[in-house]
C-alpha atoms as a PDB file:
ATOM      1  CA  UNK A   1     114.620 260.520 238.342  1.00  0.00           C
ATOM      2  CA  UNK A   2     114.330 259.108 241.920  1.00  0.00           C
ATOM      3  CA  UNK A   3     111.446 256.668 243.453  1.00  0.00           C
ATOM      4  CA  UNK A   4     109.986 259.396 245.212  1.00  0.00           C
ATOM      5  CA  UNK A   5     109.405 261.585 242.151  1.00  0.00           C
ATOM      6  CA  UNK A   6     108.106 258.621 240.101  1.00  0.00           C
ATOM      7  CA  UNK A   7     105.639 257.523 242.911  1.00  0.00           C
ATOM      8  CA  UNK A   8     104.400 261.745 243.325  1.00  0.00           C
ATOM      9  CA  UNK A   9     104.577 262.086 239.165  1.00  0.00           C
ATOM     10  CA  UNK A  10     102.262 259.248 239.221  1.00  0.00           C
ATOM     11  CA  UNK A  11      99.901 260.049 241.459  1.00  0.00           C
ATOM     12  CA  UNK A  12      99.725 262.982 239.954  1.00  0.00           C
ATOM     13  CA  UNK A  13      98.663 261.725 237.166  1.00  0.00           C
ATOM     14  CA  UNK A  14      96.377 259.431 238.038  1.00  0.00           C
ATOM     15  CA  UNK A  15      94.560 261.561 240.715  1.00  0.00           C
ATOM     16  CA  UNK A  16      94.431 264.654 237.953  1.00  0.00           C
ATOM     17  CA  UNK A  17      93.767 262.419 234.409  1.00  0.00           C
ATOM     18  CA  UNK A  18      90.326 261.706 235.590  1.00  0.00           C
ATOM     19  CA  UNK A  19      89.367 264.324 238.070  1.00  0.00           C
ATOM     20  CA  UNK A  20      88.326 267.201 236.594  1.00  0.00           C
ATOM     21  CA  UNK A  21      91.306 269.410 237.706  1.00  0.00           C
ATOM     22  CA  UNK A  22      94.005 268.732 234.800  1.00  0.00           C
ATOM     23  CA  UNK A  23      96.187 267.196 234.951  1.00  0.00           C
ATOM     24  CA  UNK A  24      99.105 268.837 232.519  1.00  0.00           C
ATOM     25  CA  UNK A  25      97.646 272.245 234.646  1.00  0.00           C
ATOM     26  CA  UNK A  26      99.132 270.228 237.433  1.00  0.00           C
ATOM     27  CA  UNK A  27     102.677 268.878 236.634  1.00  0.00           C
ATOM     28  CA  UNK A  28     102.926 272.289 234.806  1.00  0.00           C
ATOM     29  CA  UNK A  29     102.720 274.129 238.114  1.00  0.00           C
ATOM     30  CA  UNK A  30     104.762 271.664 240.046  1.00  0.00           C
ATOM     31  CA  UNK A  31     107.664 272.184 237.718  1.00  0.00           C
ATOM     32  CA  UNK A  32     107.693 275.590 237.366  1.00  0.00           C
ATOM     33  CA  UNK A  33     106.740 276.067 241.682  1.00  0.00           C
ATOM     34  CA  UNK A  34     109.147 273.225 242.631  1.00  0.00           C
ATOM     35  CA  UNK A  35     111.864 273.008 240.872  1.00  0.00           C
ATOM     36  CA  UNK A  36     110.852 269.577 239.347  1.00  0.00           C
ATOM     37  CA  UNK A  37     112.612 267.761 236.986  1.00  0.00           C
ATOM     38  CA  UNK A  38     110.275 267.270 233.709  1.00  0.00           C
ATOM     39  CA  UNK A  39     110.156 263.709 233.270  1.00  0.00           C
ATOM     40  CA  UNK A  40     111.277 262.208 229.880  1.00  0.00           C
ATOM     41  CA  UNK A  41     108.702 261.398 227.318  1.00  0.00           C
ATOM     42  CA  UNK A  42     109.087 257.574 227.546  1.00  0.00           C
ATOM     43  CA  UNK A  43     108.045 257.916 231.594  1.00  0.00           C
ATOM     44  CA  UNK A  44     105.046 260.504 229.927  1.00  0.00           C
ATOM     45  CA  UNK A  45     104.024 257.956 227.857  1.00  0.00           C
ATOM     46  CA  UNK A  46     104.292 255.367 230.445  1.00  0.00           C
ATOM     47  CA  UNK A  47     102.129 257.097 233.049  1.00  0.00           C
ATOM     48  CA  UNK A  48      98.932 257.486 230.036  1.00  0.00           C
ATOM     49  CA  UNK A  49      99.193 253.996 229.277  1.00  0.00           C
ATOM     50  CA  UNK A  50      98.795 252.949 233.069  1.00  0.00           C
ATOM     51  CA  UNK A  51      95.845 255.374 233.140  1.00  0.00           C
ATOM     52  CA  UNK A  52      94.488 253.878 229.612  1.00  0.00           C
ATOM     53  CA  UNK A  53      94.679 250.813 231.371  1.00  0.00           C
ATOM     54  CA  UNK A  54      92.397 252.032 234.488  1.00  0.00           C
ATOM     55  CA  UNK A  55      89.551 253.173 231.808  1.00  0.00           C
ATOM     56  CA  UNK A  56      89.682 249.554 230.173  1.00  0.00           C
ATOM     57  CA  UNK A  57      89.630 247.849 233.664  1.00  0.00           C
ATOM     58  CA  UNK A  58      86.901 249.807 234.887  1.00  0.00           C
ATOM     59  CA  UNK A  59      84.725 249.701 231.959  1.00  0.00           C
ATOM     60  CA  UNK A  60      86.302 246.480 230.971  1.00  0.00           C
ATOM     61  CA  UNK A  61      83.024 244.917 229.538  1.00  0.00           C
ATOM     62  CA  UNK A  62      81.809 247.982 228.015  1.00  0.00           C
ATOM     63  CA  UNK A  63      85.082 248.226 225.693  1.00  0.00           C
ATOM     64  CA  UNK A  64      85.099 243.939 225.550  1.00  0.00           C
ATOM     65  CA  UNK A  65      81.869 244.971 223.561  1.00  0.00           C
ATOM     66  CA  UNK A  66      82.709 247.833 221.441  1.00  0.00           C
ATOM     67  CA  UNK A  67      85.687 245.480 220.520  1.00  0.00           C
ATOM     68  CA  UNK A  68      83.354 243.091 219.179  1.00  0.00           C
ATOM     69  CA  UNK A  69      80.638 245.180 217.881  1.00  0.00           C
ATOM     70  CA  UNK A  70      83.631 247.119 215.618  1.00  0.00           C
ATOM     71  CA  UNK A  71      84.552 243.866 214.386  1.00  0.00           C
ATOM     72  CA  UNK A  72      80.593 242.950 213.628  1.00  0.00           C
ATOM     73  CA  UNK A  73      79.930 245.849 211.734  1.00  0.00           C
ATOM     74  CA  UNK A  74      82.586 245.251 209.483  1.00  0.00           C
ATOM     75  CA  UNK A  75      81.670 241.557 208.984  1.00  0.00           C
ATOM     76  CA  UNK A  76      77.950 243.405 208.112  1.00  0.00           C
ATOM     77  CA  UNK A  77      79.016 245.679 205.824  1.00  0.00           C
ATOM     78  CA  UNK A  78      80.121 242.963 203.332  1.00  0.00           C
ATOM     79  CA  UNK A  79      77.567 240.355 204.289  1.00  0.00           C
ATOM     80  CA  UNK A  80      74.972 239.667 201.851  1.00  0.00           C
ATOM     81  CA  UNK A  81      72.446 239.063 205.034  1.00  0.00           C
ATOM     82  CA  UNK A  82      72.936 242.648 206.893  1.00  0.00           C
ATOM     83  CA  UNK A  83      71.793 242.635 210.593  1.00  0.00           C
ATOM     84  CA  UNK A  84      67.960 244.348 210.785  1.00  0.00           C
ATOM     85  CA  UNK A  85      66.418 247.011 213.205  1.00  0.00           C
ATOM     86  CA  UNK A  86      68.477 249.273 215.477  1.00  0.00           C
ATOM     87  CA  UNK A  87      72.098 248.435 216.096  1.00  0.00           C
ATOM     88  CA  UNK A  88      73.576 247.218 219.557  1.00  0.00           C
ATOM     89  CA  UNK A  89      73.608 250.007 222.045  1.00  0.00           C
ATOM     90  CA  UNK A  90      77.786 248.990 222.031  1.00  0.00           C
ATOM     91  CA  UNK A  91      78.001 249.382 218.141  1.00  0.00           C
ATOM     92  CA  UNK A  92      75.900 252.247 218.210  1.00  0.00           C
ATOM     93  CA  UNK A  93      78.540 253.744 221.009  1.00  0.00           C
ATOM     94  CA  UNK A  94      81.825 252.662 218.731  1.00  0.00           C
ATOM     95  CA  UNK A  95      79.967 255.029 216.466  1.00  0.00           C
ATOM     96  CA  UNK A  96      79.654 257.533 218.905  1.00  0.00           C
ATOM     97  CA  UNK A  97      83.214 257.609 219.992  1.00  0.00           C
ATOM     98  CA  UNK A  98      84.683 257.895 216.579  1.00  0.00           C
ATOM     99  CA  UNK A  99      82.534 261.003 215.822  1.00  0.00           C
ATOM    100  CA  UNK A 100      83.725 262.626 219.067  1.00  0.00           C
ATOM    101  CA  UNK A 101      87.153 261.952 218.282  1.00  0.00           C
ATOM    102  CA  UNK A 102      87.506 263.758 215.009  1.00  0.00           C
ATOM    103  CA  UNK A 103      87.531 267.007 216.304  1.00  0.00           C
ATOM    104  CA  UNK A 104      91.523 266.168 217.755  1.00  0.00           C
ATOM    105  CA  UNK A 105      92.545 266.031 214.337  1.00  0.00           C
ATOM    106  CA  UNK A 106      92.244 269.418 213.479  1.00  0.00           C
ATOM    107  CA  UNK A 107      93.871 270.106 217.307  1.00  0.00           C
ATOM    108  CA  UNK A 108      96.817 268.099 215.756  1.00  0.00           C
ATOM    109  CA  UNK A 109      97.461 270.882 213.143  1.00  0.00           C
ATOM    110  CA  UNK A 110      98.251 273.344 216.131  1.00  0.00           C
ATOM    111  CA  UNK A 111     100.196 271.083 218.573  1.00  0.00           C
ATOM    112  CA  UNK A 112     102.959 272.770 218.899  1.00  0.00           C
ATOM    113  CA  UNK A 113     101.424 275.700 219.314  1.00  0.00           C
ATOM    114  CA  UNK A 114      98.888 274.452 221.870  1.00  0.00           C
ATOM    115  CA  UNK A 115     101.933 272.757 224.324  1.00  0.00           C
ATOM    116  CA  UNK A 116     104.129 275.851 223.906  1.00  0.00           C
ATOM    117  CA  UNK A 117     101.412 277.445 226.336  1.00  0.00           C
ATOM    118  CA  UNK A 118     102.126 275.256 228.978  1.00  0.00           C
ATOM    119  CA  UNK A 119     105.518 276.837 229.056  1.00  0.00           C
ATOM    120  CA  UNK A 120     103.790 279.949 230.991  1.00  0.00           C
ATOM    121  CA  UNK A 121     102.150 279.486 234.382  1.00  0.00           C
ATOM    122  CA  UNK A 122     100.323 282.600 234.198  1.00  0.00           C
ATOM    123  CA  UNK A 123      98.279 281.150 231.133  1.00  0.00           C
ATOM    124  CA  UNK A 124      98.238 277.887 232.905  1.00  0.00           C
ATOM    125  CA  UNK A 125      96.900 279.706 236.016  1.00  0.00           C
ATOM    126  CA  UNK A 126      93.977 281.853 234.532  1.00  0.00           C
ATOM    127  CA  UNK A 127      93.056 277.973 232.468  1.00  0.00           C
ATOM    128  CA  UNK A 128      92.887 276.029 236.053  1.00  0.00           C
ATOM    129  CA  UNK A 129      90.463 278.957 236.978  1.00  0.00           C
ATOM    130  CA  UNK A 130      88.429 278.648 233.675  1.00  0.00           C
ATOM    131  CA  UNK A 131      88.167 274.822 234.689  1.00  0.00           C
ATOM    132  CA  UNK A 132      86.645 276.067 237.424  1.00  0.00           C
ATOM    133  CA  UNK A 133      83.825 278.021 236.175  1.00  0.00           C
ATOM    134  CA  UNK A 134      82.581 275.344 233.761  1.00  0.00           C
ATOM    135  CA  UNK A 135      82.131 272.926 236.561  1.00  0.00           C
ATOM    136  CA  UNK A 136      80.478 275.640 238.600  1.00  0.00           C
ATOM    137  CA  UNK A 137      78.175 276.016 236.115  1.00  0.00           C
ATOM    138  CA  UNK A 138      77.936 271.981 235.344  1.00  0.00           C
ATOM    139  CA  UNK A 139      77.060 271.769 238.773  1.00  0.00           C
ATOM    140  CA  UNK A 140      74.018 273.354 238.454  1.00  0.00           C
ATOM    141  CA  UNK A 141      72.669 271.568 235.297  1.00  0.00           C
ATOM    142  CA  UNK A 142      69.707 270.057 235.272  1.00  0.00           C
ATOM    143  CA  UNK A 143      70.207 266.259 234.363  1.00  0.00           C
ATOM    144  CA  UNK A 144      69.175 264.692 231.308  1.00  0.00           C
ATOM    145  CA  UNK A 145      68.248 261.640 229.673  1.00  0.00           C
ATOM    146  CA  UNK A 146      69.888 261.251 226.748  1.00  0.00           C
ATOM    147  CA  UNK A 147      72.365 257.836 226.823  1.00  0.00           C
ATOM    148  CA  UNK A 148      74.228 255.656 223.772  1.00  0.00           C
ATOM    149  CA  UNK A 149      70.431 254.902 222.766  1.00  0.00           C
ATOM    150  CA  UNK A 150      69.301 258.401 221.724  1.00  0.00           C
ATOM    151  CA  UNK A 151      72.380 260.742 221.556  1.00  0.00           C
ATOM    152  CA  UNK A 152      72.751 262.346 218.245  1.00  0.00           C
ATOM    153  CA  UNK A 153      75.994 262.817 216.181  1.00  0.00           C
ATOM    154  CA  UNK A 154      75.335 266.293 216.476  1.00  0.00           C
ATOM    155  CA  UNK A 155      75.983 265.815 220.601  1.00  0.00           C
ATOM    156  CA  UNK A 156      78.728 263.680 220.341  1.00  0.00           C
ATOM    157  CA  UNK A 157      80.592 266.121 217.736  1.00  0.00           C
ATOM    158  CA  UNK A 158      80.144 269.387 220.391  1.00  0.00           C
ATOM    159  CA  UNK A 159      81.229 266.692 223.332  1.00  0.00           C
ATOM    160  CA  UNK A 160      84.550 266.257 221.229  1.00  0.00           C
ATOM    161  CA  UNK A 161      84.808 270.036 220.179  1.00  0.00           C
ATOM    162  CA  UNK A 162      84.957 270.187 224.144  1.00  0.00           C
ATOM    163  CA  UNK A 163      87.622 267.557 224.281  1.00  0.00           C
ATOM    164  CA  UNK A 164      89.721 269.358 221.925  1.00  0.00           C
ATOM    165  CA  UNK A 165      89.670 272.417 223.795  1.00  0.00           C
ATOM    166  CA  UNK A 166      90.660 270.649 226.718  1.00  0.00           C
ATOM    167  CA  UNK A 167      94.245 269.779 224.848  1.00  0.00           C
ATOM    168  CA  UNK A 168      94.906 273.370 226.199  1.00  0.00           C
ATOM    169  CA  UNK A 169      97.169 273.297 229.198  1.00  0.00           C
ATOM    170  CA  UNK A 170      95.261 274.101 232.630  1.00  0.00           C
ATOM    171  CA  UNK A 171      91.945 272.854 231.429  1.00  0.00           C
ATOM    172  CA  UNK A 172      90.888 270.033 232.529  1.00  0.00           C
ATOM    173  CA  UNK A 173      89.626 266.916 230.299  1.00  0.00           C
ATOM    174  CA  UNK A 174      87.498 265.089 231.951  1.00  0.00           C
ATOM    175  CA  UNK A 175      85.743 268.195 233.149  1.00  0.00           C
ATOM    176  CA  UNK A 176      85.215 269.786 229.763  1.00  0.00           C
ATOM    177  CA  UNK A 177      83.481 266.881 228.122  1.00  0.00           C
ATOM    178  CA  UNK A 178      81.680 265.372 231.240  1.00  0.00           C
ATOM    179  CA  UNK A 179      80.240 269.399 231.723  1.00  0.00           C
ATOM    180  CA  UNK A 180      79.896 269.912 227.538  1.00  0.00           C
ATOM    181  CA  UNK A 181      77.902 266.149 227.821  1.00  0.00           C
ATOM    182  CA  UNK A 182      75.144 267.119 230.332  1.00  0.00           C
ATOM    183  CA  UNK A 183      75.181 270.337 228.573  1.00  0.00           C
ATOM    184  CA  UNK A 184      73.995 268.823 225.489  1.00  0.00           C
ATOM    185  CA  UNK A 185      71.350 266.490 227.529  1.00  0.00           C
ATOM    186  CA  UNK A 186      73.462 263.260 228.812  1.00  0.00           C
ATOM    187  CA  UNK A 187      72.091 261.536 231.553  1.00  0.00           C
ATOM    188  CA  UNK A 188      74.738 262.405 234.460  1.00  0.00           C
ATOM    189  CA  UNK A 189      75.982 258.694 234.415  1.00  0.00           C
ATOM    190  CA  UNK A 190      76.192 258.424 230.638  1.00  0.00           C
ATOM    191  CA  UNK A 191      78.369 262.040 230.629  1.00  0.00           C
ATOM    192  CA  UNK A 192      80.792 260.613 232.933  1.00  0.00           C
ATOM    193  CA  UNK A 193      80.716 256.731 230.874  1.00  0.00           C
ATOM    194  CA  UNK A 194      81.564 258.427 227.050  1.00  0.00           C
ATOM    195  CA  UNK A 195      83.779 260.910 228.891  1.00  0.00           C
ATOM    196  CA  UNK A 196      85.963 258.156 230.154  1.00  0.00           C
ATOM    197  CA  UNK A 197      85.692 255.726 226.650  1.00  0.00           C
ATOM    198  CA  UNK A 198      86.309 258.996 224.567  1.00  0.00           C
ATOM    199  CA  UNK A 199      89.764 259.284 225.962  1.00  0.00           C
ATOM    200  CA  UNK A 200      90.429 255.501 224.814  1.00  0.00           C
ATOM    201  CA  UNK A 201      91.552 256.535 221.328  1.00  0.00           C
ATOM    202  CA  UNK A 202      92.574 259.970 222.326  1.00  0.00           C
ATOM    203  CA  UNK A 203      95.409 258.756 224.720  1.00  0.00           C
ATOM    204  CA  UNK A 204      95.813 255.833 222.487  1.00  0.00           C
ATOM    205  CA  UNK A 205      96.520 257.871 219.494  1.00  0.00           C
ATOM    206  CA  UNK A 206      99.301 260.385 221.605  1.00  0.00           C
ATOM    207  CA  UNK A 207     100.607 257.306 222.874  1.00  0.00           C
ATOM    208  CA  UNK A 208     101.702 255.855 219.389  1.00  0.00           C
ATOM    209  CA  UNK A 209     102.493 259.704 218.247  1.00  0.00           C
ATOM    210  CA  UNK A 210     104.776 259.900 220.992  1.00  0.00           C
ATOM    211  CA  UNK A 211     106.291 256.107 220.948  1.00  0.00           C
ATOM    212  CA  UNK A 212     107.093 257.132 217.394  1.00  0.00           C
ATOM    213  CA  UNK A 213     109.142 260.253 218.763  1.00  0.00           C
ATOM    214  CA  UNK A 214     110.908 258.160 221.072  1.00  0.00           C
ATOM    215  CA  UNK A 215     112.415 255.554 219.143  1.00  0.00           C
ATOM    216  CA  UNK A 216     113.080 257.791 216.914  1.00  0.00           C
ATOM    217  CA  UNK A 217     114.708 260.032 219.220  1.00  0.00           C
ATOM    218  CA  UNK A 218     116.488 257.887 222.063  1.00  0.00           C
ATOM    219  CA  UNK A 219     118.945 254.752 222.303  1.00  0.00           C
ATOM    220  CA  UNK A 220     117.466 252.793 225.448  1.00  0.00           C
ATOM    221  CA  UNK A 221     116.739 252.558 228.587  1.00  0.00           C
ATOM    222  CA  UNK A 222     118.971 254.278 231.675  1.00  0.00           C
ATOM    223  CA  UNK A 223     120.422 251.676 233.692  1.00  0.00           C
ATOM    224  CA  UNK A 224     118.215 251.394 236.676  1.00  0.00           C
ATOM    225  CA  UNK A 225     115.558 253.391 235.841  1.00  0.00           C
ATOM    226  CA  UNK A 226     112.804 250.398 234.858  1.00  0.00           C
ATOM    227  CA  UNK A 227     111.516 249.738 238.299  1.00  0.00           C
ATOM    228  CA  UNK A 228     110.908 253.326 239.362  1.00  0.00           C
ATOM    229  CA  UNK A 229     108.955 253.583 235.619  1.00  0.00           C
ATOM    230  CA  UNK A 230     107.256 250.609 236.510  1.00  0.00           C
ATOM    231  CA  UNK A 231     106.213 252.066 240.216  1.00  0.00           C
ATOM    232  CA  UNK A 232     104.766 255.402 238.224  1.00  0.00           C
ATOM    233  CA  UNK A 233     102.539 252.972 236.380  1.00  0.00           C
ATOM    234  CA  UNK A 234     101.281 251.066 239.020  1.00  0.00           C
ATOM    235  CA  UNK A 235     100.661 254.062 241.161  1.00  0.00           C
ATOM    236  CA  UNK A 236      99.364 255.813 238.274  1.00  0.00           C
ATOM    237  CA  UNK A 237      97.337 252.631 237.220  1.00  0.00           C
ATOM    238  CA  UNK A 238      95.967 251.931 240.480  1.00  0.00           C
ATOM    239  CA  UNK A 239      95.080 255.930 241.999  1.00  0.00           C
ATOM    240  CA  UNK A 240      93.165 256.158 238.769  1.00  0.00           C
ATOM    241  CA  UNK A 241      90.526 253.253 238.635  1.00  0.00           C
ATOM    242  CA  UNK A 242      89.643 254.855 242.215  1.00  0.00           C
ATOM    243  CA  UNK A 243      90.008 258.559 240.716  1.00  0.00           C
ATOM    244  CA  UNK A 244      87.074 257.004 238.121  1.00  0.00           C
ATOM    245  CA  UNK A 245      84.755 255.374 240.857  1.00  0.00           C
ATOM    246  CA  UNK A 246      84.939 259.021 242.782  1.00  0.00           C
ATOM    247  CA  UNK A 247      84.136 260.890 239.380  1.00  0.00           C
ATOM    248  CA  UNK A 248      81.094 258.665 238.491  1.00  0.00           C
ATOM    249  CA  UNK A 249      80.139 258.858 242.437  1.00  0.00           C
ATOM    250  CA  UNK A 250      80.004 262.734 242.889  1.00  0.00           C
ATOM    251  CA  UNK A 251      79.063 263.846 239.244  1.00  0.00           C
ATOM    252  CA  UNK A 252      75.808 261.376 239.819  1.00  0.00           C
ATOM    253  CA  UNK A 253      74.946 263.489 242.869  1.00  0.00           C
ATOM    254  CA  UNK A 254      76.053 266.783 240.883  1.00  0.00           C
ATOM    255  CA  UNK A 255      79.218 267.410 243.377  1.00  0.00           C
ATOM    256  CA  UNK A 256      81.404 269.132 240.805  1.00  0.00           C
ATOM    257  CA  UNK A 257      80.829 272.102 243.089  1.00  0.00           C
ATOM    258  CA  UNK A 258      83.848 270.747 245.123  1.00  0.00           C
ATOM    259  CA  UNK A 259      86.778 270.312 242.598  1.00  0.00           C
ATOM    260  CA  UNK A 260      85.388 273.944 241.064  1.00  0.00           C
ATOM    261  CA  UNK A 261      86.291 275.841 244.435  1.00  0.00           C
ATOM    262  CA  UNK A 262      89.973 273.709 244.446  1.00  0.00           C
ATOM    263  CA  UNK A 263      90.578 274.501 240.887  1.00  0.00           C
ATOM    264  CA  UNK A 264      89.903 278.435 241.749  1.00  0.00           C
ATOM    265  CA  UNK A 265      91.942 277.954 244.542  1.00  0.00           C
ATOM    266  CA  UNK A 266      95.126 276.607 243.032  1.00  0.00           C
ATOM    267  CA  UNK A 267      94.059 278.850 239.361  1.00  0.00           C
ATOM    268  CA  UNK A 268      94.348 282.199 242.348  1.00  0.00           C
ATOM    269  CA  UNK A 269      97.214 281.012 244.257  1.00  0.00           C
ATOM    270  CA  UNK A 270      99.598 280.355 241.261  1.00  0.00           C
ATOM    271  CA  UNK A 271      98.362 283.188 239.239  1.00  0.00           C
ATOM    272  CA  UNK A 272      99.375 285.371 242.660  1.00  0.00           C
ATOM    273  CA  UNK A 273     102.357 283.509 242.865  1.00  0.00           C
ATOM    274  CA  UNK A 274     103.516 283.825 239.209  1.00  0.00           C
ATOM    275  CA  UNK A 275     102.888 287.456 238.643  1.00  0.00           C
ATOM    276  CA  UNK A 276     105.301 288.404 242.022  1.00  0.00           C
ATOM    277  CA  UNK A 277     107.641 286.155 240.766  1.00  0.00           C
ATOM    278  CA  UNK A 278     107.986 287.491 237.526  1.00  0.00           C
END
């Protein structure tokens, strides 16, 4: 590990997290192109948490609220005097985000399976241009008006089928459940807002899955190696609050167009590249 690959690995991933390019599409190709060193898994886990950060500082009063709303309902559940009339349009999201979660637990069973196709850059390849025909078609949805108020279960659930798809390598997150959102009727905003808070728990949960690999797994630290961790994250941290203000900016406009034509770009070139390789 040098400074130079920490600062690219984590612009990386801060650019590709939230853009609707993929990110693991990404480092995938720039190992297999560039002779790249894969990063340990402690410097993986690293780089989500400064991009789990970036969510909570951008939308830092919408998850204050969901914090407090969880806590709320619970105190309601067992209170003799139950809140009346329609929840909190935070509580009602907690509830939201929870049901579009569940599908990753059925992705969990096939894990292994679904990371062992990063291994090939042809798959990875023909994914990246995938990503780019769903925002192609996004682009061309007309908006709706469904937000935390009105959005059924029913919504949420396909929204997080989406997400769980998107654990495949070369398709791209964000872009699957912001595209699978206004397909199901989310006001443009609102797609991009639950996209963003549904990968809260999501990289949460990989984060303690993984934590739990590494301690289990390694003895410490290299010597020296802390500060060019800690320049990943703050690179990481920092490209993706911006990454987040671009995403809400162009999808509100219906831009996707753009990062549709890159992804088929990059999905042709490596494809090209990888099969005369071979």
């Amino acid at each position: 590990m040098t400074y130079l690959m920490s600062a690219v690995l984590g612009f990386v991933q801060g650019v590709a997290e939230f853009l609707p390019i993929s990110s693991s599409g990404h480092l995938t190709l720039l190992q297999h192109f560039f002779g790249m060193e894969e990063p340990d898994n402690l410097f993986n886990i690293l780089l989500h948490f400064a991009t789990l950060l970036a969510v909570c500082v951008y939308y830092f009063q919408d998850v204050v609220e969901m914090i407090l709303e969880f806590f709320r309902a619970i105190r309601d559940m067992f209170s003799r005097r139950p809140s009346r009339g329609n929840p909190p349009e935070a509580r009602r999201l907690v509830l939201l985000i929870i049901v579009g979660t569940l599908p990753l637990f059925v992705v969990m069973l096939v894990k292994d399976y679904v990371e062992a196709l990063g291994n090939s850059p042809v798959f990875v390849s023909c994914a990246l241009l995938v990503t780019g025909c769903i925002l192609f078609v996004s682009d061309r949805m007309a908006g709706g008006r469904k937000t935390a108020r009105n959005a059924t279960l029913k919504d949420v659930l396909l929204v997080g089928l989406a997400q769980g798809c998107a654990t495949i390598p070369g398709l791209s997150r964000s872009g699957c459940t912001i595209s699978a959102g206004m397909a199901v009727g989310f006001d443009r905003k609102f797609a991009v807002r639950y996209s963003f808070l549904l990968s809260l728990p999501a990289v949460l949960g990989a984060t303690i899955l993984e934590i739990k690999d590494v301690i289990g797994a390694e003895s410490g630290l290299a010597q020296g190696v802390l500060p060019m961790y800690l320049l990943g994250m703050v690179i990481a941290g920092v490209v993706g609050y911006f990454s987040i203000r671009l995403v809400n900016l162009l999808a509100s406009k219906g831009k996707f167009g753009a990062f549709a034509y890159y992804c088929w770009a990059v999905g042709l070139v490596a494809l090209i590249a990888s099969v005369v390789l071979l």
